[in-house]
N, C-alpha and C. Protein backbone atom coordinates (compact mmCIF):
# COMPACT_ATOMS: atom_id res chain seq x y z
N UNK A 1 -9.26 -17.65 52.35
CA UNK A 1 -9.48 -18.71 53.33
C UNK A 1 -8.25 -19.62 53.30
N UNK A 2 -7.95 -19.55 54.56
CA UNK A 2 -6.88 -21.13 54.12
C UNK A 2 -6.89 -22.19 55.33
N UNK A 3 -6.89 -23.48 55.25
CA UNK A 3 -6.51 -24.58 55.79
C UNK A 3 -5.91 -25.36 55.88
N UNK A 4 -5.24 -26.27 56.86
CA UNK A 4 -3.92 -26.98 56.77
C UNK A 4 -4.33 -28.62 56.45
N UNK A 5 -3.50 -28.63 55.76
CA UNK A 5 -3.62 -30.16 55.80
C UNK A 5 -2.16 -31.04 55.76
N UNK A 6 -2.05 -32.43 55.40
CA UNK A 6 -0.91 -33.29 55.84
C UNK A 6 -0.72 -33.77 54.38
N UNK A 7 1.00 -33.69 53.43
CA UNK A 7 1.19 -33.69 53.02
C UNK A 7 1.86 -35.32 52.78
N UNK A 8 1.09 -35.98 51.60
CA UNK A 8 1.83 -37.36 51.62
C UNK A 8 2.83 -37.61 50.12
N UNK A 9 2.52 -36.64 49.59
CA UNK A 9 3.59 -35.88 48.04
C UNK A 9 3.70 -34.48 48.39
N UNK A 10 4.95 -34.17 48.46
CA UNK A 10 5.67 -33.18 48.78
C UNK A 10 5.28 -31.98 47.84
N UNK A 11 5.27 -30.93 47.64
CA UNK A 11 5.39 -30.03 46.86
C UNK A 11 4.76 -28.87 47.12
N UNK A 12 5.06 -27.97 46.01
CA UNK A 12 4.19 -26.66 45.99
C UNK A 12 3.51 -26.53 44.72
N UNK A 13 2.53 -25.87 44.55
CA UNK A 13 1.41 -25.76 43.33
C UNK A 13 0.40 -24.46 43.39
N UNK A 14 0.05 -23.82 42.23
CA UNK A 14 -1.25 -22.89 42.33
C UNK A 14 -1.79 -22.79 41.36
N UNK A 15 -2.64 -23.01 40.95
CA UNK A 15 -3.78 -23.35 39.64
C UNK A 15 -5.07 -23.15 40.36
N UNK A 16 -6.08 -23.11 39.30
CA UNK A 16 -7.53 -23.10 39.92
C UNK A 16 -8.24 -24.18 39.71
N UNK A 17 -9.06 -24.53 41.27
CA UNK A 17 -9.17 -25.87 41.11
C UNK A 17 -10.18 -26.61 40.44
N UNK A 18 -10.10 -27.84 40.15
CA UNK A 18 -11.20 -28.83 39.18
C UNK A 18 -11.65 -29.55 40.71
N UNK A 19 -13.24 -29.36 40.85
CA UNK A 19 -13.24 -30.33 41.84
C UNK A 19 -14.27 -31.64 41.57
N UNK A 20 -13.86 -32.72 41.61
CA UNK A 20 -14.93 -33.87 41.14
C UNK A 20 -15.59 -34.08 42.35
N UNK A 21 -16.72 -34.83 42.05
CA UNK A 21 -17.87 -34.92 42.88
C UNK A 21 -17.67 -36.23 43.30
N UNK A 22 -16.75 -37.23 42.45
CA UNK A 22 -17.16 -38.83 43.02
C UNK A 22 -15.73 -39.23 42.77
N UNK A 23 -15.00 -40.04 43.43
CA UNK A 23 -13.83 -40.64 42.99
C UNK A 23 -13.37 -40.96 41.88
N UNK A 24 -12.05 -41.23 41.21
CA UNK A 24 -11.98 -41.23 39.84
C UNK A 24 -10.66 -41.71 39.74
N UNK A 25 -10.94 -42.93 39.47
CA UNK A 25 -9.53 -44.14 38.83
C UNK A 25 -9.15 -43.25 37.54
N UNK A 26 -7.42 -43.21 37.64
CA UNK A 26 -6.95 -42.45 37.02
C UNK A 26 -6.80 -43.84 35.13
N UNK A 27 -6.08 -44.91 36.16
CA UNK A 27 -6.34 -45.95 34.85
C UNK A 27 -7.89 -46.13 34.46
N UNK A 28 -7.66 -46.08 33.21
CA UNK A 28 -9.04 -46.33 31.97
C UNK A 28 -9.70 -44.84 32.83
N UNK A 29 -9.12 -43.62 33.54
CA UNK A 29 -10.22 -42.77 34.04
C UNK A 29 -9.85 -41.64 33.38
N UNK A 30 -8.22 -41.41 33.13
CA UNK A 30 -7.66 -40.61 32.69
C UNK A 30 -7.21 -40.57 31.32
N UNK A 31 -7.42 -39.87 30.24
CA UNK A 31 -6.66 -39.87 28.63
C UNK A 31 -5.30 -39.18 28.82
N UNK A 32 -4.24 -39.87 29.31
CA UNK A 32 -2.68 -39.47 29.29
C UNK A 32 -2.25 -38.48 28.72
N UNK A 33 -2.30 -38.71 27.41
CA UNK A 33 -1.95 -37.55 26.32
C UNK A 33 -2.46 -36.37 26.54
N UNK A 34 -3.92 -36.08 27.02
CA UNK A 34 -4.41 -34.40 27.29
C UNK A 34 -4.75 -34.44 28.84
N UNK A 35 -4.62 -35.49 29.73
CA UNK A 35 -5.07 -35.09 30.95
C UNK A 35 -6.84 -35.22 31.26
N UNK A 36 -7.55 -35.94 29.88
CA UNK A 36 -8.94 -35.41 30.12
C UNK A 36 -9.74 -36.64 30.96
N UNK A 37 -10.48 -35.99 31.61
CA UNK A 37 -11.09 -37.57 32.41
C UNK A 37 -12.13 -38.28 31.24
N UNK A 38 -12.43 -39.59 30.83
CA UNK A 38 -12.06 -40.48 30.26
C UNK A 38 -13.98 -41.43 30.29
N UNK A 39 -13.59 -41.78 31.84
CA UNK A 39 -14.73 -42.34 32.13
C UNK A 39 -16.22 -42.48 32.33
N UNK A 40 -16.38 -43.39 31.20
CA UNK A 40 -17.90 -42.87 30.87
C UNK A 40 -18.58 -42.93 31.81
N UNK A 41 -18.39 -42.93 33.05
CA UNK A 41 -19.42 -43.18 34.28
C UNK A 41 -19.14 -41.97 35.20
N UNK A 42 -18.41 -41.34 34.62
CA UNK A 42 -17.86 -39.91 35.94
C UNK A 42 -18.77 -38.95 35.53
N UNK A 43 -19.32 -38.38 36.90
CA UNK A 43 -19.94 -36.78 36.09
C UNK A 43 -19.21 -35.89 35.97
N UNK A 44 -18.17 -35.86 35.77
CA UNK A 44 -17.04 -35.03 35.44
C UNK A 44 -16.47 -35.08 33.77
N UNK A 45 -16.92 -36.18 33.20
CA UNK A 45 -16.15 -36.77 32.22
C UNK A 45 -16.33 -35.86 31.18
N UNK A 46 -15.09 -35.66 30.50
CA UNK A 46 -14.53 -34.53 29.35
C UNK A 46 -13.95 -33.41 30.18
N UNK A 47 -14.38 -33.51 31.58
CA UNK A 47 -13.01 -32.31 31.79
C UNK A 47 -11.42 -32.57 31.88
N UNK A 48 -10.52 -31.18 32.41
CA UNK A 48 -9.27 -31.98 31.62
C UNK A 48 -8.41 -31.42 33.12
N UNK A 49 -7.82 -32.38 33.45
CA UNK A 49 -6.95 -32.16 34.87
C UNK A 49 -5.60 -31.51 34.85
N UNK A 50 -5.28 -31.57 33.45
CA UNK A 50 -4.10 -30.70 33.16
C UNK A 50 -3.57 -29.42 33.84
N UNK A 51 -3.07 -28.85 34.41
CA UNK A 51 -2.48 -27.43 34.85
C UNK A 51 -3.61 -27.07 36.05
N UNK A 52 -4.42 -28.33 36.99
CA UNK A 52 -5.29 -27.66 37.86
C UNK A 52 -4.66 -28.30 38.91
N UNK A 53 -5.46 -27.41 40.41
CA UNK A 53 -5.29 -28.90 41.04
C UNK A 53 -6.85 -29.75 41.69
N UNK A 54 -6.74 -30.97 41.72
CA UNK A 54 -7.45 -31.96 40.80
C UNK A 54 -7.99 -32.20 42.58
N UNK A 55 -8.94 -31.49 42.72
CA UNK A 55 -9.79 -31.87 44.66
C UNK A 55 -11.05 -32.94 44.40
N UNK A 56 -10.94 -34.11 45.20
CA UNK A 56 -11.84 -35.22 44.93
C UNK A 56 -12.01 -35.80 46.20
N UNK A 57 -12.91 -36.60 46.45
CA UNK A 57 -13.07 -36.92 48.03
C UNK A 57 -12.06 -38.38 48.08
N UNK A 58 -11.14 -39.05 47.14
CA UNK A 58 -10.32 -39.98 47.10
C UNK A 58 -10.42 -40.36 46.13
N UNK A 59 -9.66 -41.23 45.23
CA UNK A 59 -9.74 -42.10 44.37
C UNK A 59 -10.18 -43.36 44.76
N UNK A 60 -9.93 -43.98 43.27
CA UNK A 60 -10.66 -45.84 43.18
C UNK A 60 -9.89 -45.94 42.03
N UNK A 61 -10.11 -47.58 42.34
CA UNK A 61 -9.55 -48.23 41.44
C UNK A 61 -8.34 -48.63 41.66
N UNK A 62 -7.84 -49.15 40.48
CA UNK A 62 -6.41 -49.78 40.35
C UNK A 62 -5.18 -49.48 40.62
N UNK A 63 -4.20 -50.83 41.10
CA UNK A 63 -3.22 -50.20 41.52
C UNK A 63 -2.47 -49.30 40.45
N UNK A 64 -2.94 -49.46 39.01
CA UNK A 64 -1.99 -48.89 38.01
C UNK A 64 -2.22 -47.45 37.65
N UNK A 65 -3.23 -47.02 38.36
CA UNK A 65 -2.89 -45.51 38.69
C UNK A 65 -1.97 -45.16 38.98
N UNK A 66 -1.43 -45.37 39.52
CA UNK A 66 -0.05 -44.77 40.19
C UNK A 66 1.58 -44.58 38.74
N UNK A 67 1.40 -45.23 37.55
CA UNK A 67 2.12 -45.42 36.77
C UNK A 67 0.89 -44.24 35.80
N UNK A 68 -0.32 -44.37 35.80
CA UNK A 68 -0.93 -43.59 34.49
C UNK A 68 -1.03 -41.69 35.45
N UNK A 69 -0.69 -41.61 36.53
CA UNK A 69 -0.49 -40.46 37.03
C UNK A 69 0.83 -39.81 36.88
N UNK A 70 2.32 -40.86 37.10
CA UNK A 70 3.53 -40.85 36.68
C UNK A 70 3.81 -40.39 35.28
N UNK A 71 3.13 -41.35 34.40
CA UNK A 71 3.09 -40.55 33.49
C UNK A 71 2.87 -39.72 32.79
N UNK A 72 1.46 -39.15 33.33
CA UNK A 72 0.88 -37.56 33.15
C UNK A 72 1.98 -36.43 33.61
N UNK A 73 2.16 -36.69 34.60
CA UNK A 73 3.33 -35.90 35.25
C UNK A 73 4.25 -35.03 34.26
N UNK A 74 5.21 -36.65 33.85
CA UNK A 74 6.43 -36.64 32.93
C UNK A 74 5.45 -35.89 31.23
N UNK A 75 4.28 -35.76 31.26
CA UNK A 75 3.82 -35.62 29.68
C UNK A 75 3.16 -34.27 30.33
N UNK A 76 3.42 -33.78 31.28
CA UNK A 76 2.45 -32.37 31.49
C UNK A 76 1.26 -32.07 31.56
N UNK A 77 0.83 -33.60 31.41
CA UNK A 77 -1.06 -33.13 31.24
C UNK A 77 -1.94 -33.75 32.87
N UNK A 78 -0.87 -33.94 33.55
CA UNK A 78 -1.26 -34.00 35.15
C UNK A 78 -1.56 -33.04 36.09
N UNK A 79 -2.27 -33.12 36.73
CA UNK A 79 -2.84 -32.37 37.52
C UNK A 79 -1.66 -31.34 38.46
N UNK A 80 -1.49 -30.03 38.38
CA UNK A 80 -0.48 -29.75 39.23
C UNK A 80 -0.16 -29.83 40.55
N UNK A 81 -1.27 -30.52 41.29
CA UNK A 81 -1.43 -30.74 42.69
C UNK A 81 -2.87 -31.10 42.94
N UNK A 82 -3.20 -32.27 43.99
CA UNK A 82 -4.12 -33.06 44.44
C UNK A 82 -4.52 -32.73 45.83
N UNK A 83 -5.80 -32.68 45.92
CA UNK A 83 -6.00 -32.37 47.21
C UNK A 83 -7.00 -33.49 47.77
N UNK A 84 -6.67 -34.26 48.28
CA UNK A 84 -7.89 -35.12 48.78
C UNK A 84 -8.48 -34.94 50.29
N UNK A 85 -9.82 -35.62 50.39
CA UNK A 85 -10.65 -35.86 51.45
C UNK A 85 -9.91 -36.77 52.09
N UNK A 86 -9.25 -38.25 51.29
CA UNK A 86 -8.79 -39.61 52.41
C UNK A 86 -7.94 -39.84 51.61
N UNK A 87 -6.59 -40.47 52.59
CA UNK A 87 -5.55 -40.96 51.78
C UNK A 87 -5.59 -41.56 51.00
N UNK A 88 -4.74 -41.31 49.55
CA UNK A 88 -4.90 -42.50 48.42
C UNK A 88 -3.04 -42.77 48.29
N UNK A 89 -2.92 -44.11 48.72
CA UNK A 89 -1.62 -44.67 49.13
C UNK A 89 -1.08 -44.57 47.26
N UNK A 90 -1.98 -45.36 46.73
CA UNK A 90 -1.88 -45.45 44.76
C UNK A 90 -1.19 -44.25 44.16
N UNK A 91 -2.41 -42.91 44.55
CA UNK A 91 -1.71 -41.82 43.82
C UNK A 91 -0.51 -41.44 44.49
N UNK A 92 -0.07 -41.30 45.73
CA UNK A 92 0.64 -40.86 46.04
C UNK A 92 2.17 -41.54 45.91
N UNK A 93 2.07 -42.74 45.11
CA UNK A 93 3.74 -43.69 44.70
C UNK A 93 3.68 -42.85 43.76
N UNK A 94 2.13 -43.00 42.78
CA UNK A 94 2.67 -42.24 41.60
C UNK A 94 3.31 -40.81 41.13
N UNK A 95 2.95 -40.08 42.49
CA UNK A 95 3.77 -38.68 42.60
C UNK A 95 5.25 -38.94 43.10
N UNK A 96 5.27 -39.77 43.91
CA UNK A 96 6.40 -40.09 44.28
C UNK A 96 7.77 -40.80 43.10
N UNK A 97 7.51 -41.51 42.38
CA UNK A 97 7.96 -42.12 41.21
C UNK A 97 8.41 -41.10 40.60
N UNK A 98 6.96 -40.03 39.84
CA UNK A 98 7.36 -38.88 38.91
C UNK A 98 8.57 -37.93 39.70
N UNK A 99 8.60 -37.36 40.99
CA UNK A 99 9.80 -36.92 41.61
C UNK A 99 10.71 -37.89 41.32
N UNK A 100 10.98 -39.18 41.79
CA UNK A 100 12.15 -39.68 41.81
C UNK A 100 13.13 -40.00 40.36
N UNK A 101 11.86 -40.66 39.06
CA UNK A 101 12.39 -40.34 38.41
C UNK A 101 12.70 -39.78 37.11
N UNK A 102 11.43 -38.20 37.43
CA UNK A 102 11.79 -37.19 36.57
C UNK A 102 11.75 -36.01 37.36
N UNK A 103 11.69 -35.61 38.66
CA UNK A 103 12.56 -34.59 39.23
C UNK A 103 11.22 -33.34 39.12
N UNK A 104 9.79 -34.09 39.08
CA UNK A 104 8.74 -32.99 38.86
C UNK A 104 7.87 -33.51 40.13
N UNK A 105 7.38 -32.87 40.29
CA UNK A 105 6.48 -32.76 41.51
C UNK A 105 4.81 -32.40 41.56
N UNK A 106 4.43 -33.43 41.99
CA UNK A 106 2.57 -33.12 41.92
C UNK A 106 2.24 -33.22 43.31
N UNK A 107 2.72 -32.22 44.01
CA UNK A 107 1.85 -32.65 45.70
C UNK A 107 0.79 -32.98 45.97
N UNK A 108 0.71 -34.52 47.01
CA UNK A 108 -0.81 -34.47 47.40
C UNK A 108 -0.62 -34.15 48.46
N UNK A 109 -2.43 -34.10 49.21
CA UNK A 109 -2.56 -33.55 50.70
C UNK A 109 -3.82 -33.67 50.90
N UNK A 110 -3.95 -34.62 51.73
CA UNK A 110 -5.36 -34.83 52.57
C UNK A 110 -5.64 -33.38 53.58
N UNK A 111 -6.42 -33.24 53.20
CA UNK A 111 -7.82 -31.90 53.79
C UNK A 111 -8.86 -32.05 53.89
N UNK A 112 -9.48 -31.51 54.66
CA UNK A 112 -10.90 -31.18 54.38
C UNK A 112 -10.83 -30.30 52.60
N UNK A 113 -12.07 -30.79 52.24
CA UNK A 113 -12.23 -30.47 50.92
C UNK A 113 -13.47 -29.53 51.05
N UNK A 114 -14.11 -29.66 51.83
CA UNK A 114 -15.66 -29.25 51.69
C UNK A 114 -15.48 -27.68 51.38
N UNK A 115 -16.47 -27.10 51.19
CA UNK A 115 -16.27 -25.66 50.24
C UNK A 115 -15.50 -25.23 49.65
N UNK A 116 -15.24 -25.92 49.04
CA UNK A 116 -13.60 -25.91 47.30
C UNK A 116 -14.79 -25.82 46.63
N UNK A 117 -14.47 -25.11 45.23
CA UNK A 117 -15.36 -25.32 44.17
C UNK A 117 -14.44 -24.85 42.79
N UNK A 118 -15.24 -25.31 41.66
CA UNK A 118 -14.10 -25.24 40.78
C UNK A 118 -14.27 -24.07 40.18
N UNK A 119 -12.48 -23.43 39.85
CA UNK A 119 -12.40 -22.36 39.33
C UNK A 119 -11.71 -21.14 40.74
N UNK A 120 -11.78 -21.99 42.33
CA UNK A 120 -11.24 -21.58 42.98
C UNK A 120 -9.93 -21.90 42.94
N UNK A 121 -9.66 -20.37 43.00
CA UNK A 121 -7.70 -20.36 43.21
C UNK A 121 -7.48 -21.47 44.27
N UNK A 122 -6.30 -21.87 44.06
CA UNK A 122 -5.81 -23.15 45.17
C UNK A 122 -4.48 -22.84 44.87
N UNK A 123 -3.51 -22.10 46.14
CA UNK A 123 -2.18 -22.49 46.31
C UNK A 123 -2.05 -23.34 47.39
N UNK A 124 -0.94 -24.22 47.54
CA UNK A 124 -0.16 -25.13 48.04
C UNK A 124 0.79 -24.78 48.83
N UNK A 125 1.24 -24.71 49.49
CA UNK A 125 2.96 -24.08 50.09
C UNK A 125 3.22 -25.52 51.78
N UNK A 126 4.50 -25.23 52.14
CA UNK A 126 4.40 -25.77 53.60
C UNK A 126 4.57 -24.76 54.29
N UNK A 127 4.20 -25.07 55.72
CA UNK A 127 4.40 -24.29 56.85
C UNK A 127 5.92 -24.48 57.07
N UNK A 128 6.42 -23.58 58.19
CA UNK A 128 7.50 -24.01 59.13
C UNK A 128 7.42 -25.03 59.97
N UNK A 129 6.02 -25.40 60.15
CA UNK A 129 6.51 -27.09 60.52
C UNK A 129 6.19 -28.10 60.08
N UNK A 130 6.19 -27.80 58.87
CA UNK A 130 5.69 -29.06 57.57
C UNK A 130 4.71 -29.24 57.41
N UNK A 131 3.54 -28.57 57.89
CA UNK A 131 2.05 -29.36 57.48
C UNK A 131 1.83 -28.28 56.18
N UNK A 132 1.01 -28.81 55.15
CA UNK A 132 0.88 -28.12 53.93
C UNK A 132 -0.53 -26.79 54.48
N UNK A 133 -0.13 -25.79 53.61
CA UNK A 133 -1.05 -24.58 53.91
C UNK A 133 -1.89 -24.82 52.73
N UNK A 134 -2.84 -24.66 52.39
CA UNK A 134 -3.82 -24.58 51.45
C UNK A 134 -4.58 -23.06 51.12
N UNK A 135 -4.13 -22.52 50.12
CA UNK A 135 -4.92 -21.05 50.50
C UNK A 135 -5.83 -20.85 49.49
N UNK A 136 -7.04 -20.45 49.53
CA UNK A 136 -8.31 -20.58 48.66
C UNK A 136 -8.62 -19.32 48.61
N UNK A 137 -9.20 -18.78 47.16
CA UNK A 137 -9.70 -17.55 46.91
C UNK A 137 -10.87 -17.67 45.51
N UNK A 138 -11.26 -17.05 45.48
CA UNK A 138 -12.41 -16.98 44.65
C UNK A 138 -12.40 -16.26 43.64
């Protein structure tokens, strides 16, 4: 299956995906060091976003996500690509930052999310006219 969506962090990615059920502030949401979600209020909490890519219907929370995503990035235990339901302006400096200044890349991209589930393949790529391809397999 694949669908297009609009790319607001650049990149390419393919991992299988983690998909959360409820939004998830990366500050106090995320444990840096392993990538694991954190927050005792997520029904997600103890999984680990490391080497996936990380589909959620948006984030919450603080502006300092954007520095505790940067730094996952630069420490490897970040998500290899984000796929959201609604723009999140936050995460997307923080992908932007980690490109600018460590030269790594976590693309996001607003999509439809609906029938993602986790453990589905998720590659990333662009089209020839820039909108991001999303390709899903099971």
């Amino acid at each position: 299956m694949t669908r297009l969506g609009r790319f607001y962090a650049d990149g390419e990615a393919a991992a299988p995906a983690l998909v959360l059920t409820e939004a998830l502030s990366f500050w106090g949401g995320i444990e840096v060091e392993t990538g694991s979600i954190i927050s005792r209020s997520h029904p997600q909490l103890g999984q680990c976003v490391a080497g996936r890519v990380l589909v959620m219907p948006g984030s919450r929370g603080s502006s300092s996500s954007s520095s505790v995503l940067a730094e996952a990035v630069r420490r490897g235990t970040a998500p290899v690509g984000i796929l959201l339901g609604s723009p999140d302006p936050i995460l997307t400096v923080g992908a932007i930052v980690a490109q600018s200044l460590y030269d790594l890349r976590c693309p996001i991209v607003v999509c439809t999310i609906d029938g993602i589930a986790t453990g589905d393949s998720i590659r990333i790529s662009r089209s020839q006219t820039g909108e991001a391809v999303i390709e899903l397999s099971r």
